[in-house]
N, C-alpha and C. Protein backbone atom coordinates (compact mmCIF):
# COMPACT_ATOMS: atom_id res chain seq x y z
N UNK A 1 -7.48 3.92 -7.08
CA UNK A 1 -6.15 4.45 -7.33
C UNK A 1 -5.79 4.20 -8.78
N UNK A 2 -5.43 4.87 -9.12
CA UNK A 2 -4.63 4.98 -11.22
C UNK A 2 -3.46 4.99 -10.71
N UNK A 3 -2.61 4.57 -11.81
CA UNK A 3 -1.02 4.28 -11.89
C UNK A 3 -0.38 5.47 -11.82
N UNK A 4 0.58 5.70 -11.79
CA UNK A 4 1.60 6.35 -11.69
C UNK A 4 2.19 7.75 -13.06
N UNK A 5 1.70 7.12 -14.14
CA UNK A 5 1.99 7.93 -15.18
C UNK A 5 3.13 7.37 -16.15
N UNK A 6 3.90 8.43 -16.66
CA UNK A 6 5.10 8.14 -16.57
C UNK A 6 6.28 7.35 -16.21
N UNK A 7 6.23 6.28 -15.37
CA UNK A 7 7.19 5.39 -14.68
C UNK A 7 7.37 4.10 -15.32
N UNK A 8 8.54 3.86 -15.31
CA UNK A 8 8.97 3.10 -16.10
C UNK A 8 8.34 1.61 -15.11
N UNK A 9 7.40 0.32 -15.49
CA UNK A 9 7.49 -0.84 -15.23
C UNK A 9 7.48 -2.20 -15.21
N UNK A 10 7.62 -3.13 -15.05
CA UNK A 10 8.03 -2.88 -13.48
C UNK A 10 9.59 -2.86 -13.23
N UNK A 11 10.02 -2.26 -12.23
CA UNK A 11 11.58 -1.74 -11.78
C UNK A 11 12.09 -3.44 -11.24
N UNK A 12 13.28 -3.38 -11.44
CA UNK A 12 14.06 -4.53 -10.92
C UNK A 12 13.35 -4.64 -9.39
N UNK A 13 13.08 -6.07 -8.93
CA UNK A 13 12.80 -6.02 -7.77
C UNK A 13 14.11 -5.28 -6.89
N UNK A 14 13.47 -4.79 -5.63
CA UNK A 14 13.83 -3.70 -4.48
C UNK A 14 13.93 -4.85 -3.53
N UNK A 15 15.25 -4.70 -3.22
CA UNK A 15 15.39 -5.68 -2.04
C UNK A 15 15.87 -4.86 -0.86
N UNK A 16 15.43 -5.24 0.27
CA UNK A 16 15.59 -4.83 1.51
C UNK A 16 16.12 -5.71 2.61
N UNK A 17 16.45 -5.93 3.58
CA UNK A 17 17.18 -6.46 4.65
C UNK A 17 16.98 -7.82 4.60
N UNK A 18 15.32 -7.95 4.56
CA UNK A 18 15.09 -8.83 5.05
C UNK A 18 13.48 -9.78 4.03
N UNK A 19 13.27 -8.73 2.96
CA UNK A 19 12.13 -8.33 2.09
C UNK A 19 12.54 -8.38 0.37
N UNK A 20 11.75 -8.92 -0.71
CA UNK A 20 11.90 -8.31 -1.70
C UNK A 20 10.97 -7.96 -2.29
N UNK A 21 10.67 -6.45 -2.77
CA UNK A 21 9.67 -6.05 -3.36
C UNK A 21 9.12 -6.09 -5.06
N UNK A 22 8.35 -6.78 -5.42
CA UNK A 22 8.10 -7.52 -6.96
C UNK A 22 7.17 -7.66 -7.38
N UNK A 23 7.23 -7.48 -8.91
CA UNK A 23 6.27 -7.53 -9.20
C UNK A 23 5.50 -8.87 -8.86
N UNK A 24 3.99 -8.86 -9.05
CA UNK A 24 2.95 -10.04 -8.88
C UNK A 24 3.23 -10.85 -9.95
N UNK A 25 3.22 -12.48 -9.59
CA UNK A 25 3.12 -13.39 -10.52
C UNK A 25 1.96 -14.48 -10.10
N UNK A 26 1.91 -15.49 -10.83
CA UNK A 26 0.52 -16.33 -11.18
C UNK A 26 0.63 -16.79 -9.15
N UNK A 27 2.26 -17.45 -8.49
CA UNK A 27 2.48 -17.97 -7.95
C UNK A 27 1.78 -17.43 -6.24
N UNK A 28 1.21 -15.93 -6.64
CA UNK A 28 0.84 -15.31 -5.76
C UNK A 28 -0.53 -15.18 -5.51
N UNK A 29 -0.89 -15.81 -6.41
CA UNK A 29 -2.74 -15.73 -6.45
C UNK A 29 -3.30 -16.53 -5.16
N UNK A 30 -2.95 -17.73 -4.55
CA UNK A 30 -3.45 -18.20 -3.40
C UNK A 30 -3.03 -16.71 -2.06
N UNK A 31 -2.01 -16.41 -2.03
CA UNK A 31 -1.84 -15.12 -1.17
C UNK A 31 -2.78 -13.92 -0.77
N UNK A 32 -3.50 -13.68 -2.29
CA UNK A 32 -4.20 -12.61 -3.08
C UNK A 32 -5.80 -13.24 -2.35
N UNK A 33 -5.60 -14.03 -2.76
CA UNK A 33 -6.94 -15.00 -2.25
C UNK A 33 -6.93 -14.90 -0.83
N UNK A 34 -6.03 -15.11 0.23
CA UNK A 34 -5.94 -15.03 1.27
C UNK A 34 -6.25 -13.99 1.91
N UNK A 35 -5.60 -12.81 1.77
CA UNK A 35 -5.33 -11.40 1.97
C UNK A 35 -6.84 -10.59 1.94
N UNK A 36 -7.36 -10.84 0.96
CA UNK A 36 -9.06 -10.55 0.35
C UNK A 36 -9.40 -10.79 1.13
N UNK A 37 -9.19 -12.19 1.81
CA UNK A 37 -10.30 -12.66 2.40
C UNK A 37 -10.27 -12.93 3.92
N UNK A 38 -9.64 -12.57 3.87
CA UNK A 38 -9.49 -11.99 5.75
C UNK A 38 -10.14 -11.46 6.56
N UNK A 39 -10.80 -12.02 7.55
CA UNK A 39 -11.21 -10.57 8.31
C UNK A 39 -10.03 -9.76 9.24
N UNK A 40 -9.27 -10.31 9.39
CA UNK A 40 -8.35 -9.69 10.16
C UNK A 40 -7.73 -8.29 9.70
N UNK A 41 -7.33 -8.36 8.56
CA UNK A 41 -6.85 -7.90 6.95
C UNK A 41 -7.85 -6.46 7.36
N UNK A 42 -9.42 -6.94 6.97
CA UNK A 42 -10.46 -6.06 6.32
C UNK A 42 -11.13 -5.60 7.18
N UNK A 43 -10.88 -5.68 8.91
CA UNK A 43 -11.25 -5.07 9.76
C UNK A 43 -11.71 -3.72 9.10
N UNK A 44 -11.01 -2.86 8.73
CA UNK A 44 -11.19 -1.36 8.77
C UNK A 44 -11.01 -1.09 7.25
N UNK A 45 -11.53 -1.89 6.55
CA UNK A 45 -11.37 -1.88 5.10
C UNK A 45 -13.04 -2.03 4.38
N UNK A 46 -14.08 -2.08 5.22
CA UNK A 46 -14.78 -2.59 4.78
C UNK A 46 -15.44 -4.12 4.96
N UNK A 47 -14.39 -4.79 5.76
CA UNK A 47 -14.70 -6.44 5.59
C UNK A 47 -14.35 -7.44 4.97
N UNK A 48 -14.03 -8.79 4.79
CA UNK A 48 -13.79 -9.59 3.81
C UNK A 48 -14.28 -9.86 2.58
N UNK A 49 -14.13 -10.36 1.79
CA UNK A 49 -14.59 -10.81 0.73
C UNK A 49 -14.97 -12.23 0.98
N UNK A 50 -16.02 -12.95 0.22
CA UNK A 50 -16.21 -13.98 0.36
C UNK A 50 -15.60 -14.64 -0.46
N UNK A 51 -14.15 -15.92 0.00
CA UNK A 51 -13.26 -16.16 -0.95
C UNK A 51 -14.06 -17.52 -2.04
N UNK A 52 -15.01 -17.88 -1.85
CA UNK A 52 -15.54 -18.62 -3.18
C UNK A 52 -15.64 -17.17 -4.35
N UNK A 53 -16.25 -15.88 -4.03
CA UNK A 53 -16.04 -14.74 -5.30
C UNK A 53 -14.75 -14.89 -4.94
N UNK A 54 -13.74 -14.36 -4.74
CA UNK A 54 -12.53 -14.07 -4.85
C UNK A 54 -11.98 -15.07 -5.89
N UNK A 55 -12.00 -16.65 -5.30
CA UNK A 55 -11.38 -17.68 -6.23
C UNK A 55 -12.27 -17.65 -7.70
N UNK A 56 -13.07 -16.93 -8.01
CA UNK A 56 -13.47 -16.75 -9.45
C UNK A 56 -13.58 -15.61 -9.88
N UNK A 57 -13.28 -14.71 -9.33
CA UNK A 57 -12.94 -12.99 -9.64
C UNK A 57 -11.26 -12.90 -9.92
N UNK A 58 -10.36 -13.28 -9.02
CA UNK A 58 -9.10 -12.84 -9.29
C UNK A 58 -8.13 -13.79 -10.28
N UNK A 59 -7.43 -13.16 -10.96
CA UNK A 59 -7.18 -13.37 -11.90
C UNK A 59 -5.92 -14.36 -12.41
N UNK A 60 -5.10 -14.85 -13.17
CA UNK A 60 -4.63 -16.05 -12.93
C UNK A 60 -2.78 -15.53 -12.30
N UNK A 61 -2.96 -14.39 -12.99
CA UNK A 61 -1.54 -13.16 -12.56
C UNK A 61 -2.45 -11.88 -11.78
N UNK A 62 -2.26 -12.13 -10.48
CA UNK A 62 -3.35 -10.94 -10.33
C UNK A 62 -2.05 -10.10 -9.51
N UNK A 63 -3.11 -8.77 -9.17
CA UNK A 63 -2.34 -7.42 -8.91
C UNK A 63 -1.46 -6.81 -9.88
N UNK A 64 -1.47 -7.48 -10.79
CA UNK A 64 -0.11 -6.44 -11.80
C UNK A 64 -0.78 -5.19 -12.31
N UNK A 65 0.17 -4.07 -11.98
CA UNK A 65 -0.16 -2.83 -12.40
C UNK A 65 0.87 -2.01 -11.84
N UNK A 66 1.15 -0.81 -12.78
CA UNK A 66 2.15 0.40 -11.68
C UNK A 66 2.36 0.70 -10.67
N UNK A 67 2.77 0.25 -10.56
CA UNK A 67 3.07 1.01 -8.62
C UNK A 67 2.70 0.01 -7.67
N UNK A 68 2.22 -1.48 -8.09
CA UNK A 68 1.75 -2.56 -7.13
C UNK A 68 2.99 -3.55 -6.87
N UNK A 69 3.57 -3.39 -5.57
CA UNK A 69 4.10 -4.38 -5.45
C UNK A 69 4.16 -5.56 -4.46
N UNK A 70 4.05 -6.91 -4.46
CA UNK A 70 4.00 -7.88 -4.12
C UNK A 70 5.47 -8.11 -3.07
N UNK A 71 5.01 -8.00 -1.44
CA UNK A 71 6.39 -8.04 -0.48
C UNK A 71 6.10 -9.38 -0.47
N UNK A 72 7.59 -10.13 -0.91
CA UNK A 72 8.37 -11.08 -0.50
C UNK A 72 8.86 -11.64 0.63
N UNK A 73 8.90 -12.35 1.06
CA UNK A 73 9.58 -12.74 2.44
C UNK A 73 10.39 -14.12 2.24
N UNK A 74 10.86 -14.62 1.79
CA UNK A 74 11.57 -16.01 1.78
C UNK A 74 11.01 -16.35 0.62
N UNK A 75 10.68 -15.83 -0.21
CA UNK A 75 9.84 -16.51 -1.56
C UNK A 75 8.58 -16.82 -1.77
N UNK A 76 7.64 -16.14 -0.95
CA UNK A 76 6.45 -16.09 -0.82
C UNK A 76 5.93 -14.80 -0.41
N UNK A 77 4.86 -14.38 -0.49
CA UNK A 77 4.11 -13.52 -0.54
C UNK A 77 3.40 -13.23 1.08
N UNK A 78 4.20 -12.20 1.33
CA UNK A 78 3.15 -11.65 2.71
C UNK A 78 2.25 -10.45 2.03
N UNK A 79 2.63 -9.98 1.85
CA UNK A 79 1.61 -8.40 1.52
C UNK A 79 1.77 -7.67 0.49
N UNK A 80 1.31 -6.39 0.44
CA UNK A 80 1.74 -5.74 -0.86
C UNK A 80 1.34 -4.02 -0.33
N UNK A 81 2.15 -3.53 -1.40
CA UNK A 81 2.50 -2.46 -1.36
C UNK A 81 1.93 -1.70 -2.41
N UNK A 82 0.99 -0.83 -2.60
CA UNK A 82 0.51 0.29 -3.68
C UNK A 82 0.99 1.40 -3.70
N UNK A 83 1.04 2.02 -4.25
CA UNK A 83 1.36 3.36 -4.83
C UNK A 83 0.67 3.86 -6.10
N UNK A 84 -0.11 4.90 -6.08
CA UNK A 84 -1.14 5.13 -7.55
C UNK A 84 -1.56 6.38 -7.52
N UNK A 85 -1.89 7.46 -8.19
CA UNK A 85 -2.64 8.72 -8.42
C UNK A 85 -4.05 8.30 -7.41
N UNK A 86 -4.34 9.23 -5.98
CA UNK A 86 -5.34 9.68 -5.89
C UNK A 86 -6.42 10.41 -6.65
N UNK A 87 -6.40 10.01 -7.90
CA UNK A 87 -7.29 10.70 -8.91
C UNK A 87 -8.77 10.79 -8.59
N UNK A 88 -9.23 9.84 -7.36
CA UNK A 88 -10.91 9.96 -7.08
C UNK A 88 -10.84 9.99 -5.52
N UNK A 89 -10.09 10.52 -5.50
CA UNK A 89 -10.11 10.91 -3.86
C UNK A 89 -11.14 11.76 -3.44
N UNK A 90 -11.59 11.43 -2.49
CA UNK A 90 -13.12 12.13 -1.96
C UNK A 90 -12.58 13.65 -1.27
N UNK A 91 -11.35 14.02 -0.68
CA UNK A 91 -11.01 15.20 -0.18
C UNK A 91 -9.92 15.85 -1.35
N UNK A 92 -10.09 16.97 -1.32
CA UNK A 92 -9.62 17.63 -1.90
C UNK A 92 -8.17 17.57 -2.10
N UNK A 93 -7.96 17.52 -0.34
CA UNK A 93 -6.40 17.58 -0.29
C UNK A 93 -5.02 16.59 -0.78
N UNK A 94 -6.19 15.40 -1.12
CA UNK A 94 -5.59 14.36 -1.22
C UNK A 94 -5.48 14.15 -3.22
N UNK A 95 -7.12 14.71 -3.77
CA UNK A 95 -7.21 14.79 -5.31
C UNK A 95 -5.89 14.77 -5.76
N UNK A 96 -5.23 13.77 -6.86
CA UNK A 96 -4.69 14.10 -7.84
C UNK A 96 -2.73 13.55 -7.13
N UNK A 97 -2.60 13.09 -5.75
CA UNK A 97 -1.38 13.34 -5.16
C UNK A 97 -0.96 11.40 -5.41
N UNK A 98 0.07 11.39 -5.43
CA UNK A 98 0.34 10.06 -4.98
C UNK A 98 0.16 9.09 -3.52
N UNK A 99 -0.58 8.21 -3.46
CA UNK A 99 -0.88 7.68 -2.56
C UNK A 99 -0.44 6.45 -1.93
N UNK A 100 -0.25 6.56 -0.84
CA UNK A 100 0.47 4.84 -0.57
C UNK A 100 -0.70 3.89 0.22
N UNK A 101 -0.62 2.64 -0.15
CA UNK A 101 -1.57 1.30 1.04
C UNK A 101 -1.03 0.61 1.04
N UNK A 102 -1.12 -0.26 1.67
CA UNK A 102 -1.09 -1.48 1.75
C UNK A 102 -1.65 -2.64 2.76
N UNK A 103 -1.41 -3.66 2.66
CA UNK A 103 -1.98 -4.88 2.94
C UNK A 103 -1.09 -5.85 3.32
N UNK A 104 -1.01 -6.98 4.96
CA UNK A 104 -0.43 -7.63 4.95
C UNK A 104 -1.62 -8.80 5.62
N UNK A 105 -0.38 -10.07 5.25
CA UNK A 105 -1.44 -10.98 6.41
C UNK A 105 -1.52 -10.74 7.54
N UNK A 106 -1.82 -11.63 8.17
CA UNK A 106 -1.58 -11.39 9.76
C UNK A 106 -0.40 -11.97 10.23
N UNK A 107 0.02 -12.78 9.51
CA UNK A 107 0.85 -13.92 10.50
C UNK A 107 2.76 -13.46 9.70
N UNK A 108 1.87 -12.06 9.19
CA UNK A 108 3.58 -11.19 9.14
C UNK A 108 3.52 -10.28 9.77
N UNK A 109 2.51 -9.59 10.93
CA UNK A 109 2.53 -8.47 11.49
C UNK A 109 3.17 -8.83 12.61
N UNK A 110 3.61 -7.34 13.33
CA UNK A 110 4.03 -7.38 14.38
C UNK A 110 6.13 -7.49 14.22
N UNK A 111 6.85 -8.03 12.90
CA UNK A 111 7.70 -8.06 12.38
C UNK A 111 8.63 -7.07 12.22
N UNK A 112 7.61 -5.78 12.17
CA UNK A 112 8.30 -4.46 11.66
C UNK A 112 8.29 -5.03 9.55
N UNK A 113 7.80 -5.90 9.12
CA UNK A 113 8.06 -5.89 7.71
C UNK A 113 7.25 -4.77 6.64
N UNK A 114 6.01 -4.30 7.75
CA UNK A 114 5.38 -3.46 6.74
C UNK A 114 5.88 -2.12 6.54
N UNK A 115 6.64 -1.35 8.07
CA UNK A 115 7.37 -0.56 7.98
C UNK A 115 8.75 -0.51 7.00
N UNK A 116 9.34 -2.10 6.90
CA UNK A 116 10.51 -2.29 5.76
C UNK A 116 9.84 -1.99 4.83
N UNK A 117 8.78 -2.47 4.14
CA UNK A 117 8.31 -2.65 2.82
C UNK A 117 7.97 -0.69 2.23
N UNK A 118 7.40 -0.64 3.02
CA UNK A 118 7.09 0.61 3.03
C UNK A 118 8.06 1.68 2.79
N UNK A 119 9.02 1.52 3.44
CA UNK A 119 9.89 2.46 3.39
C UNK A 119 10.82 2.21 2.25
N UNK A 120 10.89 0.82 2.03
CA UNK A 120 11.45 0.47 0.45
C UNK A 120 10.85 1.17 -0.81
N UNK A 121 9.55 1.45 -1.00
CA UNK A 121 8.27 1.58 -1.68
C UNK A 121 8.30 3.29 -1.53
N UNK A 122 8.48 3.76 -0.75
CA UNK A 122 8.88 5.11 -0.69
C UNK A 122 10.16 5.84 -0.99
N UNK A 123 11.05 4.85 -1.00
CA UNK A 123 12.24 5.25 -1.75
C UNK A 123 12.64 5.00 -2.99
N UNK A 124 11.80 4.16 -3.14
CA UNK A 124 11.83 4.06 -5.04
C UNK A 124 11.40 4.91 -5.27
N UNK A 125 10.29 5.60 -5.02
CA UNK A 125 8.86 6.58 -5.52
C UNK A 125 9.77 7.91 -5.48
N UNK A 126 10.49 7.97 -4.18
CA UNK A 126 11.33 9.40 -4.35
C UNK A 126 12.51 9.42 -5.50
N UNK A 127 12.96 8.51 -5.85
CA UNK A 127 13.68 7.92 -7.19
C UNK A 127 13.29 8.31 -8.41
N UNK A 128 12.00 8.01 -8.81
CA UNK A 128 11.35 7.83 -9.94
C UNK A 128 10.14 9.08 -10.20
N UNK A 129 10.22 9.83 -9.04
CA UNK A 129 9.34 11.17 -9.26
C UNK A 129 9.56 11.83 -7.65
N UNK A 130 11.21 12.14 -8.22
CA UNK A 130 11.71 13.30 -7.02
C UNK A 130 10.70 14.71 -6.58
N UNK A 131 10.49 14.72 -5.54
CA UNK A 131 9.27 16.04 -5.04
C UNK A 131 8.00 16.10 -5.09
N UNK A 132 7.73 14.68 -4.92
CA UNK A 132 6.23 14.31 -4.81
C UNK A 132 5.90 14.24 -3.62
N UNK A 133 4.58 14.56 -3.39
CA UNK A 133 4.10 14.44 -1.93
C UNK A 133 3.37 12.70 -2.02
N UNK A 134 3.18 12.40 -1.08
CA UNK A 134 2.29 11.40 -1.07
C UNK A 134 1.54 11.11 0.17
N UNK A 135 -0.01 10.55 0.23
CA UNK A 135 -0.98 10.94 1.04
C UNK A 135 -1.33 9.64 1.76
N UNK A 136 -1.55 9.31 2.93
CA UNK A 136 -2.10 7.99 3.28
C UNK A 136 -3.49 8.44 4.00
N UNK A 137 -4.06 7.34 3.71
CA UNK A 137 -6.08 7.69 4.38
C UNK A 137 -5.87 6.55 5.65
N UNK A 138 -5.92 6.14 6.52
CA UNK A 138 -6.28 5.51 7.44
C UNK A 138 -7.73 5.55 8.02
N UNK A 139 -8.30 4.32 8.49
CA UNK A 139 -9.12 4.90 9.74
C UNK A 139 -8.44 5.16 10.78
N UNK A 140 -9.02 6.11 11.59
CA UNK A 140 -7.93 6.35 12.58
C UNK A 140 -8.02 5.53 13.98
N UNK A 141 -9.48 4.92 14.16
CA UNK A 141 -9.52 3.50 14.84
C UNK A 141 -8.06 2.56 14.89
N UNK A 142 -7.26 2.48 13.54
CA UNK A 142 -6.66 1.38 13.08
C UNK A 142 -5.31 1.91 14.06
N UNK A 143 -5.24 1.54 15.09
CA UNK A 143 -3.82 2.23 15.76
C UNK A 143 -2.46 1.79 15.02
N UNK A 144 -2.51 0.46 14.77
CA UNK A 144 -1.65 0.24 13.95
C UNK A 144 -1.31 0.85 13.03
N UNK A 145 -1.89 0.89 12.08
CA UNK A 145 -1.53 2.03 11.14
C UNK A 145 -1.67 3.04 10.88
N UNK A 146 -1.63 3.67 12.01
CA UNK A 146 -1.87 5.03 12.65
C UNK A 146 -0.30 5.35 13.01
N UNK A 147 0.38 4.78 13.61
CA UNK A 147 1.51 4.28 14.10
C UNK A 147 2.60 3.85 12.94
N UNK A 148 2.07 3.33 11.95
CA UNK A 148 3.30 3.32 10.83
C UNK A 148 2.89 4.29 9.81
N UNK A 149 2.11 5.38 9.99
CA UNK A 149 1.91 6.25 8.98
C UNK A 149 3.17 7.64 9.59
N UNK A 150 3.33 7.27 11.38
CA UNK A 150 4.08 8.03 12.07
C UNK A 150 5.15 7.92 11.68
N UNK A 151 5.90 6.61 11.92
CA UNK A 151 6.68 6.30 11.35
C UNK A 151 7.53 6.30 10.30
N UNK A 152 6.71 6.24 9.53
CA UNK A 152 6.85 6.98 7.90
C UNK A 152 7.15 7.90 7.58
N UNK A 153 6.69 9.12 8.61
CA UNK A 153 6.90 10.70 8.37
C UNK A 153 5.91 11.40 7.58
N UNK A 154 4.34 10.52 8.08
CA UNK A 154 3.40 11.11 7.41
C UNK A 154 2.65 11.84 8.81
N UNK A 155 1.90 13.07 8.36
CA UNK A 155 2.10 14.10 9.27
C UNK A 155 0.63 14.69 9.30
N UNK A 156 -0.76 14.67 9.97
CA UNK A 156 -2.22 14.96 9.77
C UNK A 156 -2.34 16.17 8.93
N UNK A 157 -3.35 16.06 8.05
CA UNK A 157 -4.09 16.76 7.23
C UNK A 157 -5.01 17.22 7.91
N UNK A 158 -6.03 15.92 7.63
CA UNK A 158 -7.26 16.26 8.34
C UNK A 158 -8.05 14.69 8.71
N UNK A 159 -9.02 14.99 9.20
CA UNK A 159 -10.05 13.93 9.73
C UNK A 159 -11.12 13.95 9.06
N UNK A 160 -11.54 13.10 8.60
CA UNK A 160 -12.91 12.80 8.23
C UNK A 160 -13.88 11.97 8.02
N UNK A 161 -15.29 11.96 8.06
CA UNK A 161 -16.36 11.02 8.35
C UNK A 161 -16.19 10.48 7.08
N UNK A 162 -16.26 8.87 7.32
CA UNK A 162 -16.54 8.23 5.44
C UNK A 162 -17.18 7.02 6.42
N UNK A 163 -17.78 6.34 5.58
CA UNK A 163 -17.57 4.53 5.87
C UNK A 163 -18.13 4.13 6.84
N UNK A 164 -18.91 5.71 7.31
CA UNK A 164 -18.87 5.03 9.17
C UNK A 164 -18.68 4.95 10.19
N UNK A 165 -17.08 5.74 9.86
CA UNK A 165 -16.25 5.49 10.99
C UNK A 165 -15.21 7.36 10.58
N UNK A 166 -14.68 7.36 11.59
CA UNK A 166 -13.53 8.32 11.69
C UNK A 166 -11.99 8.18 10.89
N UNK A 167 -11.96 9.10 9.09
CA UNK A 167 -10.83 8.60 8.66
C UNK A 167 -9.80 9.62 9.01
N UNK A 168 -8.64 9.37 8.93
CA UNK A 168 -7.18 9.84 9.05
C UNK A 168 -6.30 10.01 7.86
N UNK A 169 -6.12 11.58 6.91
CA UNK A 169 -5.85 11.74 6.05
C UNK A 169 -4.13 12.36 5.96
N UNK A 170 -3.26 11.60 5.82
CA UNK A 170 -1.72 12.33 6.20
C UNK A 170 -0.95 12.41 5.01
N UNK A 171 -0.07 13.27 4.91
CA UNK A 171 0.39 13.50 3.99
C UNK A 171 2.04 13.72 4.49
N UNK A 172 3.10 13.01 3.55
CA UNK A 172 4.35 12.70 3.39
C UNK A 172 4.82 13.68 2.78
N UNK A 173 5.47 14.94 3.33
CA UNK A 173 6.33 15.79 2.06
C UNK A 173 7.38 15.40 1.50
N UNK A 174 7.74 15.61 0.43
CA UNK A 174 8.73 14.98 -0.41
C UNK A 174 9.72 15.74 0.39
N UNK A 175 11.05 14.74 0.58
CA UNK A 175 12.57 15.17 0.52
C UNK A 175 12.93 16.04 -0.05
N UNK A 176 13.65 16.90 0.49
CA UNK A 176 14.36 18.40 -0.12
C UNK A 176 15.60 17.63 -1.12
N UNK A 177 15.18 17.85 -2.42
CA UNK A 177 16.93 17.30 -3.38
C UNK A 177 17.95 18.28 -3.04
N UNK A 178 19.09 17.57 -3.21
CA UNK A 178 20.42 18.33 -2.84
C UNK A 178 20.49 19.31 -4.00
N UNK A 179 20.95 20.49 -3.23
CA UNK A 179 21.42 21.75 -3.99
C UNK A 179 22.46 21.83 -4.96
């Protein structure tokens, strides 16, 4: 995923009910470390990382970049939120569109926080580049997030073989702006 372009960052953290969305700082790197290295996490991602690489690969401020943001929960780090140019997207439909992922631990699921975060993360994005579409890839194994891509108001493209497995390609139409 490539950044965003144009967008000004990073934006004042985005606070939500119960969430604040922010940029990454040094304080988040054990999180980062965590998250990597999960199998729970990387089920349908490929797998974990082995966190001895991780603790000498990631960086001392890691994740900072456009459109990455670090969900908050009480002052610590559950997950994070991307947003970036599909610029090497393997389907067509997806080439070139804005894309959303993300990542939580485990021991924040089940909360409804990724659906907050998310939907925070999507309303900035409609903010900062009104009439954009944006695309989510799932496996479609992943019911879970199969289920908050629904949620979301992301709506099937198409299906396709990658990885192995059966992916799930949906796409979010941008909000109609007022007349």
């Amino acid at each position: 995923m490539e950044d965003l372009g144009l967008v000004a960052w990073p934006p004042e953290p985005i606070k939500t009910e119960r969430l604040v969305l922010r940029e990454a700082g040094a304080r988040d790197r054990a999180a980062f470390v965590e998250l990597l290295a999960s199998p729970e996490v990387n089920t349908y991602l490929g797998g974990p990382r082995p966190r001895d690489e991780l603790e000498r690969e990631i960086p001392e401020v890691p994740g900072r970049r456009p459109g990455a943001f670090v969900v908050d929960l009480d002052g610590a780090m559950i997950g994070q939120v991307l947003l970036g140019r599909a610029t090497g997207h393997s389907r067509p439909a997806a080439a070139g569109k804005a894309e959303l992922g993300y990542l939580f631990l485990p021991r924040a699921w089940g909360f409804g926080y990724a659906a907050e975060a998310c939907t925070a993360a999507l309303d900035w994005f409609d903010n900062v580049l009104p009439g954009e579409p944006v695309v989510l890839t799932t496996q479609s194994a992943n019911t879970n997030s199969m289920r908050l891509a629904a949620k979301l108001g992301f709506t099937e493209l198409e299906r396709f073989e990658a990885w192995n497995a059966e992916q799930w390609l949906g796409l979010r139409s941008p909000l109609t702006p007022p007349s």
